[in-house]
PDB file of N, CA and C in Angstrom:
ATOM      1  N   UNK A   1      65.131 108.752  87.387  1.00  0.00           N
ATOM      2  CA  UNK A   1      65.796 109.361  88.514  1.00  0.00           C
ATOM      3  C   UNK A   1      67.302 109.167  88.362  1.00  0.00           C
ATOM      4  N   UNK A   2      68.041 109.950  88.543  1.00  0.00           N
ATOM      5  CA  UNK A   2      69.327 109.836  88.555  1.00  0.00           C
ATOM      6  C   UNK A   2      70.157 109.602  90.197  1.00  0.00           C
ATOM      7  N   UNK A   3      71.150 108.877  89.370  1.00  0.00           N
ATOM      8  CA  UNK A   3      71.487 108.547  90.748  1.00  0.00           C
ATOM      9  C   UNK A   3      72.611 109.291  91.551  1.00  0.00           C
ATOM     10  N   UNK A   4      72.793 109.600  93.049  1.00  0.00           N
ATOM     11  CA  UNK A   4      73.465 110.682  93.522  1.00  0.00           C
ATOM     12  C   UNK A   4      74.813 109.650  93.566  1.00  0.00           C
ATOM     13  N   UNK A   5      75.643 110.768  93.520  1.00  0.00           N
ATOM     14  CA  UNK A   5      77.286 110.515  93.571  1.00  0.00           C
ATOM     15  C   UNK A   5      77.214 110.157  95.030  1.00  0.00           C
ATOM     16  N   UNK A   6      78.176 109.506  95.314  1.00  0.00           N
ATOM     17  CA  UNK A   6      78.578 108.473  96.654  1.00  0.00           C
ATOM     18  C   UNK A   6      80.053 109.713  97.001  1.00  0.00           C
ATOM     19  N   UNK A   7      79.407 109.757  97.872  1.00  0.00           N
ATOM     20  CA  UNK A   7      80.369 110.362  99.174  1.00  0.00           C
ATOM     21  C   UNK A   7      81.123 109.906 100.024  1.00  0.00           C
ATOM     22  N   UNK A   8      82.511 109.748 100.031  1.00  0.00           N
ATOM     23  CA  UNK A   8      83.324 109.190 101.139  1.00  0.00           C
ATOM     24  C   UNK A   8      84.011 110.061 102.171  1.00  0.00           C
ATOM     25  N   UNK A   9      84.339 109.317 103.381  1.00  0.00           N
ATOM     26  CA  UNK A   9      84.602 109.972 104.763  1.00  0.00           C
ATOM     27  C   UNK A   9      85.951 110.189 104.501  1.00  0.00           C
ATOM     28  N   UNK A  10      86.452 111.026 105.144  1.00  0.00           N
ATOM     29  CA  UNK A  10      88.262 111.392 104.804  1.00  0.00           C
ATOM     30  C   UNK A  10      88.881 109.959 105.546  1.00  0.00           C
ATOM     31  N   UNK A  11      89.986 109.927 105.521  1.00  0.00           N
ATOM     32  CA  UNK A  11      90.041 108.584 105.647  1.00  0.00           C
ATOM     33  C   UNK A  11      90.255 108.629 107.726  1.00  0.00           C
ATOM     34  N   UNK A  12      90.712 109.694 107.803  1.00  0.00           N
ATOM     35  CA  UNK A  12      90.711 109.547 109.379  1.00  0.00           C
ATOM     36  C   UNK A  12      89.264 109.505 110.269  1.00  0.00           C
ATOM     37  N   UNK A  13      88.545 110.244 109.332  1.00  0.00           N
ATOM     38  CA  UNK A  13      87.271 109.707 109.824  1.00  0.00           C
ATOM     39  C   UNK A  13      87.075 108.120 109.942  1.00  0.00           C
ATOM     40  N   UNK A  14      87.042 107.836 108.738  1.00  0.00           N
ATOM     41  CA  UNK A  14      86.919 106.520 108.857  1.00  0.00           C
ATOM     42  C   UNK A  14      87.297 105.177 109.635  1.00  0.00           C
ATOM     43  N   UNK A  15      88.772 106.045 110.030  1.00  0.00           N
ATOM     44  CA  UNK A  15      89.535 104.746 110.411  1.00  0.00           C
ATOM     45  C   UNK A  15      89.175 105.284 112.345  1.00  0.00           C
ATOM     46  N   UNK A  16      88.063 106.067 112.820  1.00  0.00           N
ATOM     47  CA  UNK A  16      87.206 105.723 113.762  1.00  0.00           C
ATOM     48  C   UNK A  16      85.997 105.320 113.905  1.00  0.00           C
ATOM     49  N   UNK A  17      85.489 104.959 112.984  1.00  0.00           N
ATOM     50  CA  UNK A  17      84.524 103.848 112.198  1.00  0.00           C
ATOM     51  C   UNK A  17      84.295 102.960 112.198  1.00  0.00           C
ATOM     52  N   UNK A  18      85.381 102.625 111.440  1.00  0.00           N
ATOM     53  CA  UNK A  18      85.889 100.634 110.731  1.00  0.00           C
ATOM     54  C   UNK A  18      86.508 100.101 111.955  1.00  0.00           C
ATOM     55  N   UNK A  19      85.752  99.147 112.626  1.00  0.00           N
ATOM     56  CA  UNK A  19      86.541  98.315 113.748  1.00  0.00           C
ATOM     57  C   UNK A  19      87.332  97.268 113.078  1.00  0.00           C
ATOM     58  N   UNK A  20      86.166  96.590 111.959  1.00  0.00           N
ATOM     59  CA  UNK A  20      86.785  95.065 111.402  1.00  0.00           C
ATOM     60  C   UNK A  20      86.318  95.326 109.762  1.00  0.00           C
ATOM     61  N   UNK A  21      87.178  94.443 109.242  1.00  0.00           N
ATOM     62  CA  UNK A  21      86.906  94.234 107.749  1.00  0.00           C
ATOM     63  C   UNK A  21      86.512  93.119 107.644  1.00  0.00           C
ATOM     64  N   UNK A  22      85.586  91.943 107.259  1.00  0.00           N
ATOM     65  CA  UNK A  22      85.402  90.567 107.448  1.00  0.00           C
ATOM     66  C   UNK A  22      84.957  89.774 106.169  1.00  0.00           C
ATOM     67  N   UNK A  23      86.020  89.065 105.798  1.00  0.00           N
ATOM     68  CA  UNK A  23      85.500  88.163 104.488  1.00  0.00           C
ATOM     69  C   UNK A  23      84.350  87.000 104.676  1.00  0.00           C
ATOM     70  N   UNK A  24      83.553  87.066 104.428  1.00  0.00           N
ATOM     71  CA  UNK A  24      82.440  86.272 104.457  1.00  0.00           C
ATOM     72  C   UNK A  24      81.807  85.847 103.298  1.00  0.00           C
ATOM     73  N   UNK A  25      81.036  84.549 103.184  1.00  0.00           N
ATOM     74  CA  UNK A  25      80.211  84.400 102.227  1.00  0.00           C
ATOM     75  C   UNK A  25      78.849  84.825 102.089  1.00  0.00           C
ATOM     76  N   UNK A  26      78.719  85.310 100.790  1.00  0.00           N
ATOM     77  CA  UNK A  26      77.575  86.026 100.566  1.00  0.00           C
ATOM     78  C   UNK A  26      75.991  85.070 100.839  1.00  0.00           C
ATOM     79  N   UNK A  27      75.310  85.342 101.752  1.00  0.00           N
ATOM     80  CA  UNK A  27      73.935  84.092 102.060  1.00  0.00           C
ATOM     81  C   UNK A  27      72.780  84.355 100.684  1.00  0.00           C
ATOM     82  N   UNK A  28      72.993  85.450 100.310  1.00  0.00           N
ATOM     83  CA  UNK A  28      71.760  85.126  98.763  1.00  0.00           C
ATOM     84  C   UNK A  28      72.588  84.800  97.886  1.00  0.00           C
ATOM     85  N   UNK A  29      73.818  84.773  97.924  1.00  0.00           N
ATOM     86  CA  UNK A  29      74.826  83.623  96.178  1.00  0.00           C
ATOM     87  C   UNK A  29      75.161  83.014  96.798  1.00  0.00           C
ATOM     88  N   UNK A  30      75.038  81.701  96.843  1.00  0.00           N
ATOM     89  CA  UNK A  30      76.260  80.430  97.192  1.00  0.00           C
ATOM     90  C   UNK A  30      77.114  80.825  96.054  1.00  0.00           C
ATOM     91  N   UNK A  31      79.105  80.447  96.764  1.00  0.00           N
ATOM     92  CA  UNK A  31      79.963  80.769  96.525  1.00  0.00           C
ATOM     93  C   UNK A  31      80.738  82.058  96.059  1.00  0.00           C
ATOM     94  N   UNK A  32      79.521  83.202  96.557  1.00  0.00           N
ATOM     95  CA  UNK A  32      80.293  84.251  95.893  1.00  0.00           C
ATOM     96  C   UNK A  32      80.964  84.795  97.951  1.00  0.00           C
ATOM     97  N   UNK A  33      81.719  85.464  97.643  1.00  0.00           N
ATOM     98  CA  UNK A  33      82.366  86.242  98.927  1.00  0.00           C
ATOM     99  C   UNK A  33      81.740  87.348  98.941  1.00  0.00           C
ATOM    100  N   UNK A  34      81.849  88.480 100.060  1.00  0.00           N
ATOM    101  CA  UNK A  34      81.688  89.437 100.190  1.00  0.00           C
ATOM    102  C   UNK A  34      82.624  90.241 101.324  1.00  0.00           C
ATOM    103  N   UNK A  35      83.052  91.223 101.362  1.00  0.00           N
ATOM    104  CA  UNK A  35      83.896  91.933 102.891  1.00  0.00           C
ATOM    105  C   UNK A  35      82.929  92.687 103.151  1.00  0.00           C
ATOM    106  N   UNK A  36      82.657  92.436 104.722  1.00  0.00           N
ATOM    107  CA  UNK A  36      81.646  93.490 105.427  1.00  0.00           C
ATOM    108  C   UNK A  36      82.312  94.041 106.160  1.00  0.00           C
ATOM    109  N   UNK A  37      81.861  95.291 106.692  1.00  0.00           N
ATOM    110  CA  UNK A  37      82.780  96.589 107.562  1.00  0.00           C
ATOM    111  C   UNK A  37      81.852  96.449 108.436  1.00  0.00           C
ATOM    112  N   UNK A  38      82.699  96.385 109.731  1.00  0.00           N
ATOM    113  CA  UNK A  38      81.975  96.523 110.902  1.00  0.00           C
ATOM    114  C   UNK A  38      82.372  97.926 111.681  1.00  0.00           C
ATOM    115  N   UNK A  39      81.376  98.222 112.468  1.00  0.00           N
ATOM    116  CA  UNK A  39      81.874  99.348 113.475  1.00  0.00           C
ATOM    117  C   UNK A  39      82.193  99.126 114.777  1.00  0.00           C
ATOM    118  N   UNK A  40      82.496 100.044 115.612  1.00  0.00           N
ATOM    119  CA  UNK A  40      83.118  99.650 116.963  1.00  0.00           C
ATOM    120  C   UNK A  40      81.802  98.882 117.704  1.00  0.00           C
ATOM    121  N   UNK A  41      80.354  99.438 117.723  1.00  0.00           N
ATOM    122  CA  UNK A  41      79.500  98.904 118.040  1.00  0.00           C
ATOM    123  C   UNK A  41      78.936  97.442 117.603  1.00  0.00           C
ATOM    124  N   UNK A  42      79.822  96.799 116.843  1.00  0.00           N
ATOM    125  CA  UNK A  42      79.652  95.539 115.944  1.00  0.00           C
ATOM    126  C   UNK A  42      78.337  95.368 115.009  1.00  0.00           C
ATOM    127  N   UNK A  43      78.120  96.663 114.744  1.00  0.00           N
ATOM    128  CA  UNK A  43      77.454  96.347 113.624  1.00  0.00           C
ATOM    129  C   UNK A  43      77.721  96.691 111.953  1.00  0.00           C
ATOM    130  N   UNK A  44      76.896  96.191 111.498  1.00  0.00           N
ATOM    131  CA  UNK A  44      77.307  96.611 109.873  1.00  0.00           C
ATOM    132  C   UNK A  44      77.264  97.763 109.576  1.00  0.00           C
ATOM    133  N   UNK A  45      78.243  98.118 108.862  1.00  0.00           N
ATOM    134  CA  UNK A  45      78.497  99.437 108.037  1.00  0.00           C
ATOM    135  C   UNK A  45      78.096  99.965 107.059  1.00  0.00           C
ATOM    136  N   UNK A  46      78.510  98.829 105.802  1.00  0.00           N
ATOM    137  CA  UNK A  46      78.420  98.222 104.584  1.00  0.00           C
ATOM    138  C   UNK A  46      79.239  97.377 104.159  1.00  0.00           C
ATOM    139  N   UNK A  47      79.072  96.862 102.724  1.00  0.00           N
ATOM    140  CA  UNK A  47      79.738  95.651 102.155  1.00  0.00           C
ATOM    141  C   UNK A  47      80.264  95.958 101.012  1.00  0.00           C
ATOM    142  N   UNK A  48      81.150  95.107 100.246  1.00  0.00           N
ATOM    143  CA  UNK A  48      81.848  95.263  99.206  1.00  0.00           C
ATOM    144  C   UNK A  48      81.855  93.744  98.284  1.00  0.00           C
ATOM    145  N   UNK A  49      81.414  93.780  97.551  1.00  0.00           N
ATOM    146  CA  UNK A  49      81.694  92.694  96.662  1.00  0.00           C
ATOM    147  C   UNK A  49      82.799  92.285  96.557  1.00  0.00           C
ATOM    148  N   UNK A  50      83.709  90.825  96.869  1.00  0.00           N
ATOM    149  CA  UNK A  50      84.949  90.360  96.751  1.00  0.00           C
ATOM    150  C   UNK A  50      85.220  90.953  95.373  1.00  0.00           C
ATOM    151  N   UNK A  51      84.981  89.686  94.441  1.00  0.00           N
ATOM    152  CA  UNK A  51      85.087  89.479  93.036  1.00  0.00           C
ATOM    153  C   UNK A  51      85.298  91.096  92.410  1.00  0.00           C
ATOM    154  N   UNK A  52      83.819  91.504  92.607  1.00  0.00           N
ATOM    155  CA  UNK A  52      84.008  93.137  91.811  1.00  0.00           C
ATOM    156  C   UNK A  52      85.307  94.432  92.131  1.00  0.00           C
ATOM    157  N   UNK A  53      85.204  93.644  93.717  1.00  0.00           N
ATOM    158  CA  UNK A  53      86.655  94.954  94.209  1.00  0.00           C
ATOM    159  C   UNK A  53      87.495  94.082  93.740  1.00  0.00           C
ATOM    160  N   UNK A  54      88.335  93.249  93.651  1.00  0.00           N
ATOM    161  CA  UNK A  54      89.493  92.688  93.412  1.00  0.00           C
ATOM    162  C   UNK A  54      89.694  93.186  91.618  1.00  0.00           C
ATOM    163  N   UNK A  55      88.640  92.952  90.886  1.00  0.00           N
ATOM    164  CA  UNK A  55      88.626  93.364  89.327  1.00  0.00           C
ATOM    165  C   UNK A  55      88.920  94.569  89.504  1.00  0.00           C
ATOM    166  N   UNK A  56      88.113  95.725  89.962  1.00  0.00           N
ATOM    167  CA  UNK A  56      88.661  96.956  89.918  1.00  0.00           C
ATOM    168  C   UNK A  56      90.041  97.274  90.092  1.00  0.00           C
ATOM    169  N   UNK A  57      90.265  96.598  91.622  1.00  0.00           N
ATOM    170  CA  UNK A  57      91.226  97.245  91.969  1.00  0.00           C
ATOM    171  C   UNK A  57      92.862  96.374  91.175  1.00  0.00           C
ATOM    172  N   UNK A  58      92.355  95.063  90.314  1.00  0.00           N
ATOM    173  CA  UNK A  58      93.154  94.275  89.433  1.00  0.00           C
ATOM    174  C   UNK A  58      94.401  93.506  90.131  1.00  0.00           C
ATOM    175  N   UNK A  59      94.504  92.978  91.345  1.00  0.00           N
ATOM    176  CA  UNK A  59      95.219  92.671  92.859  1.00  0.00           C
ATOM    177  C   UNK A  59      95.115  91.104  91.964  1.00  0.00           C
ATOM    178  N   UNK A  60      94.382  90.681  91.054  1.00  0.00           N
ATOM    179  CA  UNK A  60      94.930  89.165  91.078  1.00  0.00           C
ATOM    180  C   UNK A  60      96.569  88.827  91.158  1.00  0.00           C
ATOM    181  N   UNK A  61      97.099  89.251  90.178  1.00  0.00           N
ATOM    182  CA  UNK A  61      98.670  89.052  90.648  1.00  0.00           C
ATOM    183  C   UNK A  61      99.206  89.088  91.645  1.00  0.00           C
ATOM    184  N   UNK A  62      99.098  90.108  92.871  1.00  0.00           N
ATOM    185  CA  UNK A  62      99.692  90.301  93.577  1.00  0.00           C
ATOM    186  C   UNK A  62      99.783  89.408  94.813  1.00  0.00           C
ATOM    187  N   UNK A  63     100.555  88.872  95.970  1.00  0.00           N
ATOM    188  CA  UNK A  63     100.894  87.872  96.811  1.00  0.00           C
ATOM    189  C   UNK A  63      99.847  88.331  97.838  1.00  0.00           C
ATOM    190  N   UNK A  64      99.301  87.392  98.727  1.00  0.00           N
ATOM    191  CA  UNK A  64      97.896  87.596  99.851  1.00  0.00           C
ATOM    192  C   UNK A  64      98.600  88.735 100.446  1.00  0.00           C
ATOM    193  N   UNK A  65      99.716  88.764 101.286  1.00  0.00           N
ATOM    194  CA  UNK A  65      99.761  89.877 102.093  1.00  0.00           C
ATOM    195  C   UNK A  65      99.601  91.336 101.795  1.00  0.00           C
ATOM    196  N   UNK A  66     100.169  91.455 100.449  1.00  0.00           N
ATOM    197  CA  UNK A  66      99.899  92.490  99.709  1.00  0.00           C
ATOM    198  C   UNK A  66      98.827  92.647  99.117  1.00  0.00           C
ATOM    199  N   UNK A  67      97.579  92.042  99.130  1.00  0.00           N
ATOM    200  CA  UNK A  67      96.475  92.097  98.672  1.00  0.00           C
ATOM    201  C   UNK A  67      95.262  92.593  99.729  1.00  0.00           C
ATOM    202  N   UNK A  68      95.842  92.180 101.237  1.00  0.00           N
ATOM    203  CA  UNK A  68      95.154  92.352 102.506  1.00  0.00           C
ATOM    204  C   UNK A  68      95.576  94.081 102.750  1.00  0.00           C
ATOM    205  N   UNK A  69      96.661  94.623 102.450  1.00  0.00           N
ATOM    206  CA  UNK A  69      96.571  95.645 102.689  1.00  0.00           C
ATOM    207  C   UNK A  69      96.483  96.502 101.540  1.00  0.00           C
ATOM    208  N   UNK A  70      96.167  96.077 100.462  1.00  0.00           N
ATOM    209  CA  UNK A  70      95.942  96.778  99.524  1.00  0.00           C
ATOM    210  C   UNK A  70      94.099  97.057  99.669  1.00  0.00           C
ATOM    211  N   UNK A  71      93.443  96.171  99.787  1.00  0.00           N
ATOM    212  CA  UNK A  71      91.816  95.883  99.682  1.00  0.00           C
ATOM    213  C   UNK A  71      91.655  96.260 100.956  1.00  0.00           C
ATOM    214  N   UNK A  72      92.607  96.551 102.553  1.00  0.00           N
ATOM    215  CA  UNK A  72      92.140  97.202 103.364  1.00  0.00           C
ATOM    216  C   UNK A  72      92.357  98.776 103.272  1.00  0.00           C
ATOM    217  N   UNK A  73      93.052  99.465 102.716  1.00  0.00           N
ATOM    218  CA  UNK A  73      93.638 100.989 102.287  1.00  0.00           C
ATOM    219  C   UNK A  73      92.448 100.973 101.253  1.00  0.00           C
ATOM    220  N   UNK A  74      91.827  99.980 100.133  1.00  0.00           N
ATOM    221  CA  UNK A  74      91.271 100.846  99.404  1.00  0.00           C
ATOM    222  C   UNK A  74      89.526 100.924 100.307  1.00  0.00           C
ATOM    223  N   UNK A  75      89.484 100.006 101.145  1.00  0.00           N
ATOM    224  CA  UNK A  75      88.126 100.525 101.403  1.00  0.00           C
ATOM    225  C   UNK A  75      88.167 101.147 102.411  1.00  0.00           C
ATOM    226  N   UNK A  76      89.087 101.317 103.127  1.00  0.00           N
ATOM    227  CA  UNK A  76      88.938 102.595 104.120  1.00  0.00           C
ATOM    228  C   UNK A  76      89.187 104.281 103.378  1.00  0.00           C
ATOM    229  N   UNK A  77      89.393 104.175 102.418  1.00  0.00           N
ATOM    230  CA  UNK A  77      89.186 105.242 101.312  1.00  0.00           C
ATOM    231  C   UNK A  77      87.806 105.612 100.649  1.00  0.00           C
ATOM    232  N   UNK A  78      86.949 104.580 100.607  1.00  0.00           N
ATOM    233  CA  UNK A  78      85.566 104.262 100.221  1.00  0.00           C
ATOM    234  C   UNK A  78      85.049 103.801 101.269  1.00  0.00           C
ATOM    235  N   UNK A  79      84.313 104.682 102.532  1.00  0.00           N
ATOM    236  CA  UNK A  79      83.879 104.718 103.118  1.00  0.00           C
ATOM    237  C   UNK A  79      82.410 105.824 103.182  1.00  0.00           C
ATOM    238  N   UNK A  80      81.259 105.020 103.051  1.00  0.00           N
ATOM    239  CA  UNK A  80      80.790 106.212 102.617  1.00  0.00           C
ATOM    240  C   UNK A  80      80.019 107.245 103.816  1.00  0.00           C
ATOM    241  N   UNK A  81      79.959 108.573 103.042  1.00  0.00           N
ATOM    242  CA  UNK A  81      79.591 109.670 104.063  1.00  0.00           C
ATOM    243  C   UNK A  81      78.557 108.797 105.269  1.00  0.00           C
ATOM    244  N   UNK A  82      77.393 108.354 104.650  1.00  0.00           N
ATOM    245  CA  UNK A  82      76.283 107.822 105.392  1.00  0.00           C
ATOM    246  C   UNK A  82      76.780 107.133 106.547  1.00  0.00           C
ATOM    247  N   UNK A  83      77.974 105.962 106.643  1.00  0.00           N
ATOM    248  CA  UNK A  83      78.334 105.523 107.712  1.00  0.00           C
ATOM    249  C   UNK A  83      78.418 106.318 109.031  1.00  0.00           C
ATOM    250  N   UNK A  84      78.582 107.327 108.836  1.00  0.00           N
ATOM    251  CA  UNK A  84      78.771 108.230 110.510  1.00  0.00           C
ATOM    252  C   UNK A  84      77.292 108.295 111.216  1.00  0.00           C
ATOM    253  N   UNK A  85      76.201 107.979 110.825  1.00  0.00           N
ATOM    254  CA  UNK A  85      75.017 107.888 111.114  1.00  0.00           C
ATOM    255  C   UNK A  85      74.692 106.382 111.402  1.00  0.00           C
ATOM    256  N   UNK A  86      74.976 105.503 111.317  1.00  0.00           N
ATOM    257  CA  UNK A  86      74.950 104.471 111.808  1.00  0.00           C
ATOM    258  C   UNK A  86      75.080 103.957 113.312  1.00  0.00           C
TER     259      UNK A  86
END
């Protein structure tokens, strides 16, 4: 089976969506992180792997503040279609 391409919300969609972004630890890995997206209704959205988004997006260098709004712009960009059904 192949797998379908991932669909994201334009970003203004989104950003009536995403209430919170929340760094948390992941409960099936001890010590790995994860950011979960919450909605206005406080529930989950989806999640993002710390570790894997930070590699992609290659932010180790860069200073925390600039990293908080860098990793918040890129996942409100990657928001996917499915969230509006939630």
């Amino acid at each position: 089976m192949a797998e379908e391409e991932i669909k994201y919300l334009p970003r203004e969609e989104a950003l009536k969506i995403v209430a919170a972004i929340q760094e948390e630890e992941d409960i099936h890995r001890p010590n790995k992180r994860i950011l979960t997206v919450y909605n206005y209704d406080d529930k989950e959205v989806c999640w993002y792997d710390y570790d894997e988004l930070m590699a992609d997006m290659q932010l180790q260098e860069k200073k925390k503040p600039d990293i908080v709004e860098a990793v918040q712009d890129y996942i409100l960009d990657h928001i996917p279609d499915w969230a509006r059904d939630i």
